[in-house]
C-alpha atoms as a PDB file:
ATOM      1  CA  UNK A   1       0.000   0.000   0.000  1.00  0.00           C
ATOM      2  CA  UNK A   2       1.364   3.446  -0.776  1.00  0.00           C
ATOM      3  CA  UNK A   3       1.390   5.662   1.977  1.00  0.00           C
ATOM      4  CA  UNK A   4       0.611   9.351   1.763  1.00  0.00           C
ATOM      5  CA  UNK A   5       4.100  10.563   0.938  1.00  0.00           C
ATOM      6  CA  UNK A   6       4.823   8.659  -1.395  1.00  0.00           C
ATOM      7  CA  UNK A   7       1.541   9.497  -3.218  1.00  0.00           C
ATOM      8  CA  UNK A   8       2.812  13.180  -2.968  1.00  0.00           C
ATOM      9  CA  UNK A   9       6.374  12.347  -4.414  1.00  0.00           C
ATOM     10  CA  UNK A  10       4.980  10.357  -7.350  1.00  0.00           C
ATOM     11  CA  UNK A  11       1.943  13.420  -8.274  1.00  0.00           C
ATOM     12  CA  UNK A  12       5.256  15.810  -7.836  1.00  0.00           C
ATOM     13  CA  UNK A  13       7.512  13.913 -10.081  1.00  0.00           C
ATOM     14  CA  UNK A  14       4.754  13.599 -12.948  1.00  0.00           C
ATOM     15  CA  UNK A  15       3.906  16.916 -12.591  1.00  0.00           C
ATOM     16  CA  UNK A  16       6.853  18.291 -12.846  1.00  0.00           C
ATOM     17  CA  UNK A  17       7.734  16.048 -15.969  1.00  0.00           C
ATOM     18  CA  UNK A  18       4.554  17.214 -17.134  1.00  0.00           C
ATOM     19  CA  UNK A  19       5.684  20.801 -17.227  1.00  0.00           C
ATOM     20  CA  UNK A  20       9.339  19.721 -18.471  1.00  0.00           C
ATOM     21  CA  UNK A  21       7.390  18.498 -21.612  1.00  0.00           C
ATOM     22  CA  UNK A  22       4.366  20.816 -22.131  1.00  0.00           C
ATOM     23  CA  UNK A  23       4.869  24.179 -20.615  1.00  0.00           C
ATOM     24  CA  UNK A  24       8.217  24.456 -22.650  1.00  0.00           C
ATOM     25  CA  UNK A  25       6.618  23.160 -25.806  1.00  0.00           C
ATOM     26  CA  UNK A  26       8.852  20.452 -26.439  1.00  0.00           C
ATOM     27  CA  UNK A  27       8.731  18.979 -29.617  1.00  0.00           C
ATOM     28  CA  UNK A  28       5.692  20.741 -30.352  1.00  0.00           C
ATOM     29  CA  UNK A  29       6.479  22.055 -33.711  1.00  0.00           C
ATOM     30  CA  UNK A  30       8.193  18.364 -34.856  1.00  0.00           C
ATOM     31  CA  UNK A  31       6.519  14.759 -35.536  1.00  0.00           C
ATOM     32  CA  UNK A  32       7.553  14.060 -32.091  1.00  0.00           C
ATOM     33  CA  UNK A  33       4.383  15.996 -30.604  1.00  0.00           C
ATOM     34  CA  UNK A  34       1.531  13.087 -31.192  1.00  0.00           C
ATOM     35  CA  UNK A  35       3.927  11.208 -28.520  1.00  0.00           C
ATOM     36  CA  UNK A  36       2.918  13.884 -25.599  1.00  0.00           C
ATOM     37  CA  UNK A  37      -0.517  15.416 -26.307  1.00  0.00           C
ATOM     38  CA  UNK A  38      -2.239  13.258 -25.074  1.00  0.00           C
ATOM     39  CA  UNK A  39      -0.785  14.142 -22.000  1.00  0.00           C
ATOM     40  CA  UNK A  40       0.035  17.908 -22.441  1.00  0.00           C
ATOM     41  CA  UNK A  41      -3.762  18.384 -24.102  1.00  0.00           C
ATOM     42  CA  UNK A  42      -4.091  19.756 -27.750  1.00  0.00           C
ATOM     43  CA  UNK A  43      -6.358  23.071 -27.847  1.00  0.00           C
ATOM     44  CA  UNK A  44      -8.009  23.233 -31.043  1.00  0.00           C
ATOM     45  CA  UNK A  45     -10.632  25.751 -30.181  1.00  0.00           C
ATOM     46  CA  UNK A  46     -10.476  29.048 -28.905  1.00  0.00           C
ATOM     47  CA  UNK A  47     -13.242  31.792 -27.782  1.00  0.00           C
ATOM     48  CA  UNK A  48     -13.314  34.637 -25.935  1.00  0.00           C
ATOM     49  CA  UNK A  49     -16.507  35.584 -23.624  1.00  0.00           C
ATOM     50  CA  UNK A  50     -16.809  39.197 -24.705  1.00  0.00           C
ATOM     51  CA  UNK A  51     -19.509  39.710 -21.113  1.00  0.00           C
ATOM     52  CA  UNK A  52     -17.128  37.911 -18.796  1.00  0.00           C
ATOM     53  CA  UNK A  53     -13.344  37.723 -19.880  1.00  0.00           C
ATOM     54  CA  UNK A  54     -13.298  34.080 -19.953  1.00  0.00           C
ATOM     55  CA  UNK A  55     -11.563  32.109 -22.535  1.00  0.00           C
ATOM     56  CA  UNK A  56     -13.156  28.625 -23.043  1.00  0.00           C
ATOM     57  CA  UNK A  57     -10.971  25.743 -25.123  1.00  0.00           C
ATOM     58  CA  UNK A  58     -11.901  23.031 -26.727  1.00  0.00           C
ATOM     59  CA  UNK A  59      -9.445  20.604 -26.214  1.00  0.00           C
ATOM     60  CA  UNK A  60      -8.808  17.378 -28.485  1.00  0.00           C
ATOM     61  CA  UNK A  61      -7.896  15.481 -24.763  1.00  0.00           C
ATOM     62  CA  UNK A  62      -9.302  16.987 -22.113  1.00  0.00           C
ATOM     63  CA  UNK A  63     -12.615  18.202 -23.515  1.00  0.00           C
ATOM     64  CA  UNK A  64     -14.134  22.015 -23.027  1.00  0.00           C
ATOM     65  CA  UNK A  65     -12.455  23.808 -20.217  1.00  0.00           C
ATOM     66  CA  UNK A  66     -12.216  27.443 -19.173  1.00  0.00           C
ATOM     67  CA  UNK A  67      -9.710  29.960 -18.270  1.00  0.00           C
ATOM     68  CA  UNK A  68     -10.764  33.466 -16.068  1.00  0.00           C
ATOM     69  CA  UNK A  69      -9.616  36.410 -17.921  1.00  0.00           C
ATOM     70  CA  UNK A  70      -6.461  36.680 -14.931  1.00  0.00           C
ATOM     71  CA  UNK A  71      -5.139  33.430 -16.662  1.00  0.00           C
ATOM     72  CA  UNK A  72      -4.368  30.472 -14.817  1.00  0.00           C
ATOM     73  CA  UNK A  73      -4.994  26.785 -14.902  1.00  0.00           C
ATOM     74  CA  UNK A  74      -7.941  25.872 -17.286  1.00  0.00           C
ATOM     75  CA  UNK A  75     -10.649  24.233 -15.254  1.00  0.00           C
ATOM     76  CA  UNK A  76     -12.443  21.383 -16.775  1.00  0.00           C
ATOM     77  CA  UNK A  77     -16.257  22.427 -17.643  1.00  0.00           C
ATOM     78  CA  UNK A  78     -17.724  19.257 -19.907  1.00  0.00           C
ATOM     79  CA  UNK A  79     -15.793  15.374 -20.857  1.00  0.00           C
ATOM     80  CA  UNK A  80     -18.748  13.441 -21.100  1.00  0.00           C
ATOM     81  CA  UNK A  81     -22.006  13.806 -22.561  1.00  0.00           C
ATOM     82  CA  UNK A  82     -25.304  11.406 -21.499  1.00  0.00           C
ATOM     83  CA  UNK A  83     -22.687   9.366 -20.150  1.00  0.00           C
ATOM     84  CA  UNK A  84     -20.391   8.917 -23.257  1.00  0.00           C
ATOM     85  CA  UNK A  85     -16.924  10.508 -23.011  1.00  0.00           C
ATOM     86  CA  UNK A  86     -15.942  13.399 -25.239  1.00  0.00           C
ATOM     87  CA  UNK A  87     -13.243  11.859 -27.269  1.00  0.00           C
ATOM     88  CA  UNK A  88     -12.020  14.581 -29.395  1.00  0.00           C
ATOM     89  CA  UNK A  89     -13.598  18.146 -28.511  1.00  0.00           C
ATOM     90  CA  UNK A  90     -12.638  20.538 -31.666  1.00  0.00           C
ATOM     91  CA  UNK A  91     -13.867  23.623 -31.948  1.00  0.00           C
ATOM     92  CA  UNK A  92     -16.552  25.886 -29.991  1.00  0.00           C
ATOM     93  CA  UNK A  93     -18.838  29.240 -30.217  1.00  0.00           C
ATOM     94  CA  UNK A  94     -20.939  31.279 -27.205  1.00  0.00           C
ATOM     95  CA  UNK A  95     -24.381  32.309 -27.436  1.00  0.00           C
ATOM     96  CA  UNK A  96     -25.231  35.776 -25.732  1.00  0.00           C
ATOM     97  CA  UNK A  97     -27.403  33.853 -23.785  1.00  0.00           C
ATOM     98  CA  UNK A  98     -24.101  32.032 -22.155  1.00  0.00           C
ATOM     99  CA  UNK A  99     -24.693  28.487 -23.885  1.00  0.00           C
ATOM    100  CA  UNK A 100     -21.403  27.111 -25.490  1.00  0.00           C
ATOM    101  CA  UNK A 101     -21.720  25.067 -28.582  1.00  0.00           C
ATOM    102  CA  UNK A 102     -18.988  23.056 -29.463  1.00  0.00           C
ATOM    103  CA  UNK A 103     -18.019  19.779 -31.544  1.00  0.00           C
ATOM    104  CA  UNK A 104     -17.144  16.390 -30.723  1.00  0.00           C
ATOM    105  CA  UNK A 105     -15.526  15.148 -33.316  1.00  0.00           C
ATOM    106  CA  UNK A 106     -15.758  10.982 -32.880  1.00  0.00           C
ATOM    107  CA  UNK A 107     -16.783   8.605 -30.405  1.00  0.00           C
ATOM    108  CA  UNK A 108     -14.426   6.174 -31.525  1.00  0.00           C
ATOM    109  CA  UNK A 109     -11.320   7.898 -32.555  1.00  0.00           C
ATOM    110  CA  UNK A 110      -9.029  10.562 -30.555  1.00  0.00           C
ATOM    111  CA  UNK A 111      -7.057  13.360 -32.587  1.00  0.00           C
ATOM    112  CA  UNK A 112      -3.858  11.364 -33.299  1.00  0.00           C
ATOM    113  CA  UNK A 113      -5.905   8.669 -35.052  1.00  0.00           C
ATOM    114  CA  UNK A 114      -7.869  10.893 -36.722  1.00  0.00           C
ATOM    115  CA  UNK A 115      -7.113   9.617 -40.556  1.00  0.00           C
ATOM    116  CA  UNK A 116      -9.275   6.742 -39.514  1.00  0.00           C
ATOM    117  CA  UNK A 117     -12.069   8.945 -39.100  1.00  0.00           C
ATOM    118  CA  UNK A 118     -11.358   9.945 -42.675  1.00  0.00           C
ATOM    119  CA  UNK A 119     -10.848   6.630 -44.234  1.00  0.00           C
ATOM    120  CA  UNK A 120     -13.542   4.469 -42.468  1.00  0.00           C
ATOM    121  CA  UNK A 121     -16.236   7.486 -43.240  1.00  0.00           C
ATOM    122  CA  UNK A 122     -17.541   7.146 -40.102  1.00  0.00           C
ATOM    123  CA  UNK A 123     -19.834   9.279 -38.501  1.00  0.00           C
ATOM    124  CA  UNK A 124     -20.237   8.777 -34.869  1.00  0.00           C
ATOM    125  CA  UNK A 125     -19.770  12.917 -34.697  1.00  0.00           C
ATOM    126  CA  UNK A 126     -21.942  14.819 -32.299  1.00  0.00           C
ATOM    127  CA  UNK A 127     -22.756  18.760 -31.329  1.00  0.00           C
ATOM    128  CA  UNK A 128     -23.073  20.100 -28.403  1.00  0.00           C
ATOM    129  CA  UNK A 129     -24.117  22.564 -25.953  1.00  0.00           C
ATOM    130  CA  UNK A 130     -22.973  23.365 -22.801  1.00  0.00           C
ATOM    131  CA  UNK A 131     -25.328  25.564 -20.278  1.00  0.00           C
ATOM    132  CA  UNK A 132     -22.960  27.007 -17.486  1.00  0.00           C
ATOM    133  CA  UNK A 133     -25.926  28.111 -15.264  1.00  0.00           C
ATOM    134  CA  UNK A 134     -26.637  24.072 -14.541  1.00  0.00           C
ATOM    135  CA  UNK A 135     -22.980  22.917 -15.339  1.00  0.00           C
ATOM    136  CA  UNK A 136     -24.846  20.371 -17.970  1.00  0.00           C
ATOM    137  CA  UNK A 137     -23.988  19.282 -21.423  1.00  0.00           C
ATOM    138  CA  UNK A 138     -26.573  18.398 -23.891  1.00  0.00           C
ATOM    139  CA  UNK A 139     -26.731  16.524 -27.372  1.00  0.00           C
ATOM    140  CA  UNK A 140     -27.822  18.750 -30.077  1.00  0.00           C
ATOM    141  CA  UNK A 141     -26.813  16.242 -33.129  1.00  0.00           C
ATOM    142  CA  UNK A 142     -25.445  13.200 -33.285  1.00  0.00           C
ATOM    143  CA  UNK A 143     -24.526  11.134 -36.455  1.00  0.00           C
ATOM    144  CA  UNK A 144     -21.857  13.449 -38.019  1.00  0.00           C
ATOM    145  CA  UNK A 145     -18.812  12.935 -40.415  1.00  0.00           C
ATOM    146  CA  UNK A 146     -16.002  14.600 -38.591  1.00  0.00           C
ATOM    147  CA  UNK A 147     -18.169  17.829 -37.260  1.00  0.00           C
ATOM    148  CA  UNK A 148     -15.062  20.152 -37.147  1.00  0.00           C
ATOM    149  CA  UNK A 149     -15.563  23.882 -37.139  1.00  0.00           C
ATOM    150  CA  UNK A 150     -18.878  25.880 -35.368  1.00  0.00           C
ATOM    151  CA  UNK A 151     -20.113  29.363 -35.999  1.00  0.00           C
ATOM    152  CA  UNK A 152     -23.118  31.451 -34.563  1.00  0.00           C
ATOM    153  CA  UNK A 153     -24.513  33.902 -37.048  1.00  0.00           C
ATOM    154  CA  UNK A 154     -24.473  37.478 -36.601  1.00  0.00           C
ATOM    155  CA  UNK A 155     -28.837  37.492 -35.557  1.00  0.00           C
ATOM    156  CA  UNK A 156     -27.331  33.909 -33.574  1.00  0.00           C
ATOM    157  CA  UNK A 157     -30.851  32.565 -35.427  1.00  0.00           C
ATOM    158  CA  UNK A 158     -28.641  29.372 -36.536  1.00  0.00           C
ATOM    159  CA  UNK A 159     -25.253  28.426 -36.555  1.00  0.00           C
ATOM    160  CA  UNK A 160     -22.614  26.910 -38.885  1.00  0.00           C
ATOM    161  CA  UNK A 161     -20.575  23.942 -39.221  1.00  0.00           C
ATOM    162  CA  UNK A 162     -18.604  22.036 -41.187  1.00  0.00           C
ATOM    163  CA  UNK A 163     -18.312  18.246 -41.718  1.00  0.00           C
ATOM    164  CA  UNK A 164     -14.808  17.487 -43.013  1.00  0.00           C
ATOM    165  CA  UNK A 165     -15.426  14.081 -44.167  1.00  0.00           C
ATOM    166  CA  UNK A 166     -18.497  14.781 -46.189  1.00  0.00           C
ATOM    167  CA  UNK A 167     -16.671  18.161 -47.328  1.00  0.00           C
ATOM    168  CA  UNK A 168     -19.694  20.257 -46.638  1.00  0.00           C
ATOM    169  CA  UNK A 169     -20.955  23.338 -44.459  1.00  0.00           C
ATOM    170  CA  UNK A 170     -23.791  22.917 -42.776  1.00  0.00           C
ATOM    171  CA  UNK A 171     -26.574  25.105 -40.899  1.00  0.00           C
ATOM    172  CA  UNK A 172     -28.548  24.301 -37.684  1.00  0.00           C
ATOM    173  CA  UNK A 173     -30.973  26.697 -37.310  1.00  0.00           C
ATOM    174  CA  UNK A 174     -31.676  27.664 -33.619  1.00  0.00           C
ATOM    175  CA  UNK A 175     -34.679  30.039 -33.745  1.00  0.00           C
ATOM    176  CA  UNK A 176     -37.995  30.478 -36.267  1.00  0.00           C
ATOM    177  CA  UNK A 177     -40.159  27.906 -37.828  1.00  0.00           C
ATOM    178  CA  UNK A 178     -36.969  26.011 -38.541  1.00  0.00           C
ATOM    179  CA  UNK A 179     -35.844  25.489 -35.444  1.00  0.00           C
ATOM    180  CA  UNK A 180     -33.769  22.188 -35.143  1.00  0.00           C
ATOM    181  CA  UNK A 181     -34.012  21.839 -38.950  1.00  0.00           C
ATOM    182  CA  UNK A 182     -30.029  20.825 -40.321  1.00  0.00           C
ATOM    183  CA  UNK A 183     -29.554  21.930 -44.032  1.00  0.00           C
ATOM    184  CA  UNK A 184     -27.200  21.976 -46.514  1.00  0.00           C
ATOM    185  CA  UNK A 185     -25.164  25.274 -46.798  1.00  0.00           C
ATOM    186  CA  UNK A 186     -22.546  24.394 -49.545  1.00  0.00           C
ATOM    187  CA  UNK A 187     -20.630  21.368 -50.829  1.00  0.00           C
ATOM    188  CA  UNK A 188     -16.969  22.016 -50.469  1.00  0.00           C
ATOM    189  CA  UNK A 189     -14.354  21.481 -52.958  1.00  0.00           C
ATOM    190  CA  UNK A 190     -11.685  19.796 -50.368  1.00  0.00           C
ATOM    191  CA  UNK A 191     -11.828  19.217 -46.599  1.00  0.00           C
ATOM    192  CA  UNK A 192     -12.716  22.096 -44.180  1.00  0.00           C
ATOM    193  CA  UNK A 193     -11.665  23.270 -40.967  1.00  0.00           C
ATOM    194  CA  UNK A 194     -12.907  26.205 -38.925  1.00  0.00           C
ATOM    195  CA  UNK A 195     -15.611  28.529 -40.027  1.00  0.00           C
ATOM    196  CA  UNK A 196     -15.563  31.905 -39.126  1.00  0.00           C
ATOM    197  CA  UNK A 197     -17.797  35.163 -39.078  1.00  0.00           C
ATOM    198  CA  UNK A 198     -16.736  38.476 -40.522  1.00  0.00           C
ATOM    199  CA  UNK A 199     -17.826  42.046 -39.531  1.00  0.00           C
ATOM    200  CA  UNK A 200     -20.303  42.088 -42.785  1.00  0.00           C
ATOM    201  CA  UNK A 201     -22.206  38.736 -41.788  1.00  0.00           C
ATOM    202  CA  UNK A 202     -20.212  36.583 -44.484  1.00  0.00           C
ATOM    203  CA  UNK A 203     -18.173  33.312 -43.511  1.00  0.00           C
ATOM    204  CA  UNK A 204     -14.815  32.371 -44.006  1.00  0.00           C
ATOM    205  CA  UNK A 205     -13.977  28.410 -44.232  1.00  0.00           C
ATOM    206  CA  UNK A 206     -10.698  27.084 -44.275  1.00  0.00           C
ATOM    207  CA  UNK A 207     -10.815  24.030 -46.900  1.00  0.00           C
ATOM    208  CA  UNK A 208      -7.594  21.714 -47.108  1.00  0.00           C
ATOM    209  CA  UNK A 209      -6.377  19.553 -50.396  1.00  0.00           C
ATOM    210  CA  UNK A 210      -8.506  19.114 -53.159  1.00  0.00           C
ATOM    211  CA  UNK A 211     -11.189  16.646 -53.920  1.00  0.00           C
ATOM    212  CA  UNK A 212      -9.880  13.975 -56.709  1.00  0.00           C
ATOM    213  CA  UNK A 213     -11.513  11.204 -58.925  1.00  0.00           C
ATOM    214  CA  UNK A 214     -10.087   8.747 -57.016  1.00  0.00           C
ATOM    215  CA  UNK A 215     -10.857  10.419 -53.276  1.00  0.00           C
ATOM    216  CA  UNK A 216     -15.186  10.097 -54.693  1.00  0.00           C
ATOM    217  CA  UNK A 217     -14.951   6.579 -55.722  1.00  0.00           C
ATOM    218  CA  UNK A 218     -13.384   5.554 -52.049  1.00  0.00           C
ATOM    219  CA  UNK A 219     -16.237   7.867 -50.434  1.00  0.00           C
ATOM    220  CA  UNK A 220     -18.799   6.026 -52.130  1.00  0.00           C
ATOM    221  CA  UNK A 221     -17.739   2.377 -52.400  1.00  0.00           C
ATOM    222  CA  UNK A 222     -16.361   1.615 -49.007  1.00  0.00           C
ATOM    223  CA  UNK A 223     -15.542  -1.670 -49.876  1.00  0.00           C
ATOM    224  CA  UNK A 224     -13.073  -0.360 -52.474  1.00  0.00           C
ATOM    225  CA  UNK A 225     -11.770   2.351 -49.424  1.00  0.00           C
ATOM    226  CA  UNK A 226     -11.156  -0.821 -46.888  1.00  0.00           C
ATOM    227  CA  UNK A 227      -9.020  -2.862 -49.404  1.00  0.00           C
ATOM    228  CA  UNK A 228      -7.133   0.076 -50.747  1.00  0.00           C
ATOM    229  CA  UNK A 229      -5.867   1.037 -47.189  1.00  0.00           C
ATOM    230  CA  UNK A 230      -5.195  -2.427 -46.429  1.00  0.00           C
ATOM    231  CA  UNK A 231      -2.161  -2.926 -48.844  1.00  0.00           C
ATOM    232  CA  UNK A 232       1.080  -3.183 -47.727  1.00  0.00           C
ATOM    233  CA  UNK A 233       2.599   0.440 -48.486  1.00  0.00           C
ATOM    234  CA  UNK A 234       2.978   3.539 -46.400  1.00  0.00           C
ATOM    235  CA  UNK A 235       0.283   6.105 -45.911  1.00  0.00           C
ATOM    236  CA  UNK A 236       1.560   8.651 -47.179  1.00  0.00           C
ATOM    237  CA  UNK A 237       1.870   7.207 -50.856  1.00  0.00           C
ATOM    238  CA  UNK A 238      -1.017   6.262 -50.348  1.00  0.00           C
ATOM    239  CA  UNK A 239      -2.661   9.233 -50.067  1.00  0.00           C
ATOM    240  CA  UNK A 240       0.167  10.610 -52.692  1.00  0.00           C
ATOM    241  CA  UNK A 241      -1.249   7.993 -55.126  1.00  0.00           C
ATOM    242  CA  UNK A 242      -4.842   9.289 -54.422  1.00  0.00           C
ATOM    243  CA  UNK A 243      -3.915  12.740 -55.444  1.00  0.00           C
ATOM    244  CA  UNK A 244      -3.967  14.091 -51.992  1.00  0.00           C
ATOM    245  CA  UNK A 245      -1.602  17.421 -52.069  1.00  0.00           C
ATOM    246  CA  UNK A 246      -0.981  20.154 -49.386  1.00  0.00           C
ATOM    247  CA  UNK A 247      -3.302  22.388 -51.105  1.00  0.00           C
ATOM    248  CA  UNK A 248      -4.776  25.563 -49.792  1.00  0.00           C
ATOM    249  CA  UNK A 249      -8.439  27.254 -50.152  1.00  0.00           C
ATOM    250  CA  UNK A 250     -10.121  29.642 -47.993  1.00  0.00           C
ATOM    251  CA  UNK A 251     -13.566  31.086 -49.369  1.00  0.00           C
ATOM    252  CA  UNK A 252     -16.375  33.751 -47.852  1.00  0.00           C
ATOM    253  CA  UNK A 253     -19.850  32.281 -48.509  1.00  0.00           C
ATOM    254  CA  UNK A 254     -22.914  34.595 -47.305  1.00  0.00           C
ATOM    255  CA  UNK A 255     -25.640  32.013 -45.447  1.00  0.00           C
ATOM    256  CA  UNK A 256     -27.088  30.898 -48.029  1.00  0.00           C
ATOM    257  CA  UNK A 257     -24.069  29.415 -49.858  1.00  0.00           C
ATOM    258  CA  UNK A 258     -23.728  31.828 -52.396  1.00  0.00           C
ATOM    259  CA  UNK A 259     -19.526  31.754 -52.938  1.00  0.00           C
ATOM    260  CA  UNK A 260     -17.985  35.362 -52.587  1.00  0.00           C
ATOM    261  CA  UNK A 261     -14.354  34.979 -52.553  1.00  0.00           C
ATOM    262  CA  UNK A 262     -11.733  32.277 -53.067  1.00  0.00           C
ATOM    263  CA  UNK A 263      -8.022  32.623 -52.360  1.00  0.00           C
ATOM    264  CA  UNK A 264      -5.789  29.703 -52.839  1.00  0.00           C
ATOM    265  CA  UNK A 265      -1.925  28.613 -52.521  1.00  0.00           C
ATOM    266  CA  UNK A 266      -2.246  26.018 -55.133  1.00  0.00           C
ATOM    267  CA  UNK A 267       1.300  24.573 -54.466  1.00  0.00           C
ATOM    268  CA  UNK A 268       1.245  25.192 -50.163  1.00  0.00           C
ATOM    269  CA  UNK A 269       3.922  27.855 -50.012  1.00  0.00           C
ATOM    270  CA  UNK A 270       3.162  29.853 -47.587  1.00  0.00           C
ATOM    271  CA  UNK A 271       0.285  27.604 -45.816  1.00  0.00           C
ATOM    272  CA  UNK A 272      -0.377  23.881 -45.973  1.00  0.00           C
ATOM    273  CA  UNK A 273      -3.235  22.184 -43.965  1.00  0.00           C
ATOM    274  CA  UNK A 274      -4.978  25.978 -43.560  1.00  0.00           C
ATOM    275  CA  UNK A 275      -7.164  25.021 -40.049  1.00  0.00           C
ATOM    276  CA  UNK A 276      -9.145  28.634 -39.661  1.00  0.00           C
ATOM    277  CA  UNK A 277      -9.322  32.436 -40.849  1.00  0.00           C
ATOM    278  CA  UNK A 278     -10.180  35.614 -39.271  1.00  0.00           C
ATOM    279  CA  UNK A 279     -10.762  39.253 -41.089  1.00  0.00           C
ATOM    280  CA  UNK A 280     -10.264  41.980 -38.713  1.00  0.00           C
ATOM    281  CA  UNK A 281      -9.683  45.397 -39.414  1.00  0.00           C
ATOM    282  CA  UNK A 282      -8.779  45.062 -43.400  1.00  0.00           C
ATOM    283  CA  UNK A 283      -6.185  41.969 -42.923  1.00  0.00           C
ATOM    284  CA  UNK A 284      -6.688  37.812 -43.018  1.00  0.00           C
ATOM    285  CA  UNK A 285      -5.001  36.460 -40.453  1.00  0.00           C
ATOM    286  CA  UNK A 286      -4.837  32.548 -41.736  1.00  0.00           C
ATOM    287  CA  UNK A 287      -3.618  29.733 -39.015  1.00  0.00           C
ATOM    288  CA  UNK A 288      -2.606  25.947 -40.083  1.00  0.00           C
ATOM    289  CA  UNK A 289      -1.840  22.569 -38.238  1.00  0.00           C
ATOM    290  CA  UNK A 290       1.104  22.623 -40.272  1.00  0.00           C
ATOM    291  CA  UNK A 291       3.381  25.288 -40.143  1.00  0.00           C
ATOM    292  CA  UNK A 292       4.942  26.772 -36.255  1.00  0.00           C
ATOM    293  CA  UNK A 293       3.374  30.777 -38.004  1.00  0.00           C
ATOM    294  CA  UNK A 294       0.253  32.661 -38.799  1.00  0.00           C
ATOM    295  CA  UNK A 295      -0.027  34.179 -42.447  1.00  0.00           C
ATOM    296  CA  UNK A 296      -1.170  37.712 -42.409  1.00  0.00           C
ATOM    297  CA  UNK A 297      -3.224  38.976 -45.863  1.00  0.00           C
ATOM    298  CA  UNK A 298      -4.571  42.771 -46.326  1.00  0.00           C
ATOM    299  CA  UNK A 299      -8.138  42.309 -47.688  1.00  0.00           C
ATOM    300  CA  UNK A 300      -9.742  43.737 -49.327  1.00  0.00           C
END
């Protein structure tokens, strides 16, 4: 039996190896990183609370959590859901009414596996909404293809998001006579990330890699998907052979799909794997799970 002390030396020790590996961002920027964050988290999500200072996370490991605006440790807020856990918690938007919606990507798959989500098409995705007056968390939908990025509209009568395996936007409305109606925003020309509102209303999606021949006839004969990813080769030239390439889009869509914009880095020069984009004041400010910098763009 371990005694007290020894309890404390142990907690000490991991902590402190903790810190050694995530405070100091070790091998965060190399391959190496899928080997700690699981244990140093992975924040994919990011949103201030304009009425209370708070930022809330949503992180791939450790669910939604939330941060007072003096900074600090992030205190948990939501990991399960109706008693299933919340296996890869992605991105997240507030309601003025306080209600957090936010996406859990799989049931089945955590962020470092998820290519599987990709290649199986499975869609075990759910959204969600977290109510901090009760300190619950509720289902919204359930039966999604890699739910990824959420957006509240300007009038926050429905919100946005995107399913990355399907390659499509979606809208949810929240308020009306469609309330709880999902439809169809706009089919996407590669795989999207985060969606995000302008000053005008319009959205901005971050769309990775390009949709090819081959990439349709694995989405729609899975049969052909599970043998192809079975042979003996590497992934990568695999997904070389399918014509995957580090190719970047971002487009502004109004809400009803209508396309106003596209910029693209056709060969991934100065962004591969684009994950979200912001406007503010007359500049793009462009993230990516791929590169250790932001890309800056005046726009108009």
């Amino acid at each position: 039996m371990i005694d007290a002390y020894t309890c404390l030396i142990i907690l000490g020790d991991l902590l402190e190896r903790s810190q050694e590996l995530c405070s100091k961002g070790v091998d965060s920027t190399t391959a190496k990183q899928w080997k700690h964050e699981k244990r140093c988290g992975r924040p994919l999500g990011l949103r201030f609370d304009k009425a209370s200072g708070n930022l809330y996370i949503a992180d791939a490991y450790y669910g939604l959590l939330v941060v007072g605006p003096e900074g600090g440790l992030a205190t948990p807020l939501a990991t399960q859901v109706e008693g299933d856990p919340i296996l890869f918690a992605n991105d997240l938007d507030i309601h003025s009414n306080g209600s957090i919606f936010f996406t859990d990507t799989s049931k089945r798959y955590d962020r470092v596996n998820h290519f599987f989500i990709l290649l199986e098409g499975e869609s075990t995705g759910r959204l969600l909404r977290y109510d901090p007056p009760t300190k619950t968390t509720h289902l919204v939908l359930d039966g999604l293809a890699f739910p990824n990025g959420v957006q509240l509209s300007g009038d926050q009568r429905f919100l946005l998001f995107t399913e990355t395996t399907n390659c499509r936007l979606m809208k949810y409305w929240l308020e009306g006579p469609k309330t709880g109606k999902v439809e169809l925003v706009a089919d996407l020309p590669g795989f999207p990330d985060n969606v995000r509102l302008n000053e005008r209303g319009q959205f901005w999606v971050a769309i990775d890699c390009c949709r090819t021949v081959a990439q349709e006839i694995l989405t729609h004969h899975p049969w052909i998907r599970n043998i192809y990813f079975r042979l003996p080769a590497r992934m990568s030239f695999l997904a070389r052979i399918m014509g995957m390439r580090m190719y970047t889009v971002i487009s502004l869509f109004n809400e009803n799909g209508e396309i106003l914009e596209v910029l693209e880095d056709p060969k991934g020069v100065v962004m591969k794997l684009v994950s979200e984009v912001r406007e503010v004041h007359g500049k793009l400010w462009i993230g990516t799970v791929a590169h250790n910098h932001i890309a800056t763009l005046s726009y108009p």
